[in-house]
Protein backbone atom coordinates (compact mmCIF):
# COMPACT_ATOMS: atom_id res chain seq x y z
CA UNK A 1 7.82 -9.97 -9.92
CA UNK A 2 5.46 -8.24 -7.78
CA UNK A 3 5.71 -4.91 -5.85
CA UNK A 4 3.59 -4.05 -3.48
CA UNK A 5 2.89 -0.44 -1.69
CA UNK A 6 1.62 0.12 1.80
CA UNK A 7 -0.13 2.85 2.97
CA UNK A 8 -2.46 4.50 5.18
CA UNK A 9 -0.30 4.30 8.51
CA UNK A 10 -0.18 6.67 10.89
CA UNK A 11 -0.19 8.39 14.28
CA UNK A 12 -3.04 7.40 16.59
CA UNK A 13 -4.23 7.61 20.25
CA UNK A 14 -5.64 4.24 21.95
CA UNK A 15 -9.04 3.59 21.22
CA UNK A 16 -8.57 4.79 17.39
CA UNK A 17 -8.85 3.73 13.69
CA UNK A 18 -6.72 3.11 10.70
CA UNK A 19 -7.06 2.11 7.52
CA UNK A 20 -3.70 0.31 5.90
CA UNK A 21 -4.00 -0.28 1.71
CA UNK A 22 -1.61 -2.12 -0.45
CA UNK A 23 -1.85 -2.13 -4.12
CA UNK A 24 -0.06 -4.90 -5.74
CA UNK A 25 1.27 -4.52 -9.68
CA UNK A 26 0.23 -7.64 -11.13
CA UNK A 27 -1.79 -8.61 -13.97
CA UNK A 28 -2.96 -11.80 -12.06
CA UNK A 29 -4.16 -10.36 -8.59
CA UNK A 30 -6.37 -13.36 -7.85
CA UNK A 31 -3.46 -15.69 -7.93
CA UNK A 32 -1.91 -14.54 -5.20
CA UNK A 33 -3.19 -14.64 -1.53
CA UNK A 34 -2.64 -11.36 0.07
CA UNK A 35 -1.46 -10.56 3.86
CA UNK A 36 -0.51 -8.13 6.66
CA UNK A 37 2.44 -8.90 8.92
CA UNK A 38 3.65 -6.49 11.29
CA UNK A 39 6.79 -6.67 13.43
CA UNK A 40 6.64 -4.82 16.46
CA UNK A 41 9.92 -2.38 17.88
CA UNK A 42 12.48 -5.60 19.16
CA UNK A 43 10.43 -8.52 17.86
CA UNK A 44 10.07 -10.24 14.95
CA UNK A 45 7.45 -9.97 12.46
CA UNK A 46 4.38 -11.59 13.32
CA UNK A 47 1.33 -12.70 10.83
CA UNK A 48 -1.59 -10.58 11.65
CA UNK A 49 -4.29 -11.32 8.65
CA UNK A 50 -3.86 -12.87 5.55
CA UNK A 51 -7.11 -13.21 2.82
CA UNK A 52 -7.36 -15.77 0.18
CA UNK A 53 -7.88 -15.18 -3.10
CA UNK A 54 -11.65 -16.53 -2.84
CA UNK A 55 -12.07 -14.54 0.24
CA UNK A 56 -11.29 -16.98 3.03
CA UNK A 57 -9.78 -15.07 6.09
CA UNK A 58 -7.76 -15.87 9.02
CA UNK A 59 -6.83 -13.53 11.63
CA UNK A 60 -4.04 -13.71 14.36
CA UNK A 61 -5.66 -14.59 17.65
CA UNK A 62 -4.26 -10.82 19.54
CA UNK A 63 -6.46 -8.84 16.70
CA UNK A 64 -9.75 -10.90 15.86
CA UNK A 65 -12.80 -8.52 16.44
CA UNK A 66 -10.98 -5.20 16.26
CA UNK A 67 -9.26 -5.84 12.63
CA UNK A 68 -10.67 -6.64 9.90
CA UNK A 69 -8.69 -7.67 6.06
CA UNK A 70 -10.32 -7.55 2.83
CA UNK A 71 -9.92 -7.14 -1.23
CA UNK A 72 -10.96 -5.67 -3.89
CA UNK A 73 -9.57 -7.60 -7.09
CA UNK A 74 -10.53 -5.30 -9.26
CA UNK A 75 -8.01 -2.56 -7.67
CA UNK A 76 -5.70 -5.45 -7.27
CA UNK A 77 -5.58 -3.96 -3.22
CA UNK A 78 -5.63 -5.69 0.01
CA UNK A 79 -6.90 -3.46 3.01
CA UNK A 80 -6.90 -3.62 6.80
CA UNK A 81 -9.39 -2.00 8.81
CA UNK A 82 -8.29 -1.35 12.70
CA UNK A 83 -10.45 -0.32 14.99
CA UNK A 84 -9.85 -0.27 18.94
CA UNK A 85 -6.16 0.14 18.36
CA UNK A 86 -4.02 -0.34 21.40
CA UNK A 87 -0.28 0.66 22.34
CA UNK A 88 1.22 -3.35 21.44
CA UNK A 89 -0.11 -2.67 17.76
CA UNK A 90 2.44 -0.32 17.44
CA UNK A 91 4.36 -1.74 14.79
CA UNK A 92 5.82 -1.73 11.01
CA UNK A 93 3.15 -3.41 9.00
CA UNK A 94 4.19 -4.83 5.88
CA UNK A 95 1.90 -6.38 2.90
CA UNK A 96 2.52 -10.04 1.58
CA UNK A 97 1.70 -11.59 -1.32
CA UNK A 98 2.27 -15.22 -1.52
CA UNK A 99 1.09 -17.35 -4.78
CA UNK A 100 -1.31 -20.24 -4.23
CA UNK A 101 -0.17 -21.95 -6.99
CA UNK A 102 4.06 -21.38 -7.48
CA UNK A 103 4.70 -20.53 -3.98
CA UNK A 104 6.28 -17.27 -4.63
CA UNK A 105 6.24 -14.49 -1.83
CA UNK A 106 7.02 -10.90 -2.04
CA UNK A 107 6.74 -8.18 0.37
CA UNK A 108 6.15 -4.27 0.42
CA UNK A 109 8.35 -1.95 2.37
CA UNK A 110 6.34 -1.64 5.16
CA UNK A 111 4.12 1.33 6.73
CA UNK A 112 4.49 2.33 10.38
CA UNK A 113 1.62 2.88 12.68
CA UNK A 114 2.00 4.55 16.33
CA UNK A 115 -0.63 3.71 18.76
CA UNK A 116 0.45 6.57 21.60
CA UNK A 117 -1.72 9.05 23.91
């Protein structure tokens, strides 16, 4: 079993930055790829970035050049740098980690940003 926390969301005005972390307890961080989902109000969760566990990186076509994911596996934490935000990335963003090897998938509880002027 792994849980995951989220943090970093937030209130921000168009144009802004966040910073979303999620530290996963696990003594085996590097066997898990990491992502962000996020699932705006009245939709359903959408992948936005998920990050291998040897670093490969693939990004939702709405957020590529203005978000950016990355690890550090030594603080077992996946982060998510967004810059340029805009009002449609308001949203609940929620951390995955999904095992490369035994499939498994867990999920955090989620951490809300507000894009709003």
């Amino acid at each position: 079993q792994v849980q995951l926390v989220e943090s970093g969301g937030g209130l921000v005005q168009p144009g802004g930055s966040l910073r979303l972390s999620c530290v996963a307890s696990t003594n085996d961080f590097t066997a898990y790829a990491m992502g962000w989902y996020r699932q705006p109000p009245g939709k359903q969760r959408e992948s936005v970035a998920v990050i291998s566990s040897g670093g490969f990186m693939h990004y939702a076509d709405s957020i590529k050049g203005r978000f950016t994911i990355s690890r550090d596996n030594t603080k077992n934490t996946v982060y998510l740098q967004m810059d340029k935000l805009a009002l449609e990335d308001t949203a609940l963003y929620y951390c995955n980690a999904h095992g490369q090897v035994h499939g498994d998938s867990y999920w955090g509880q989620g951490t809300q940003v507000t894009v709003s002027s």
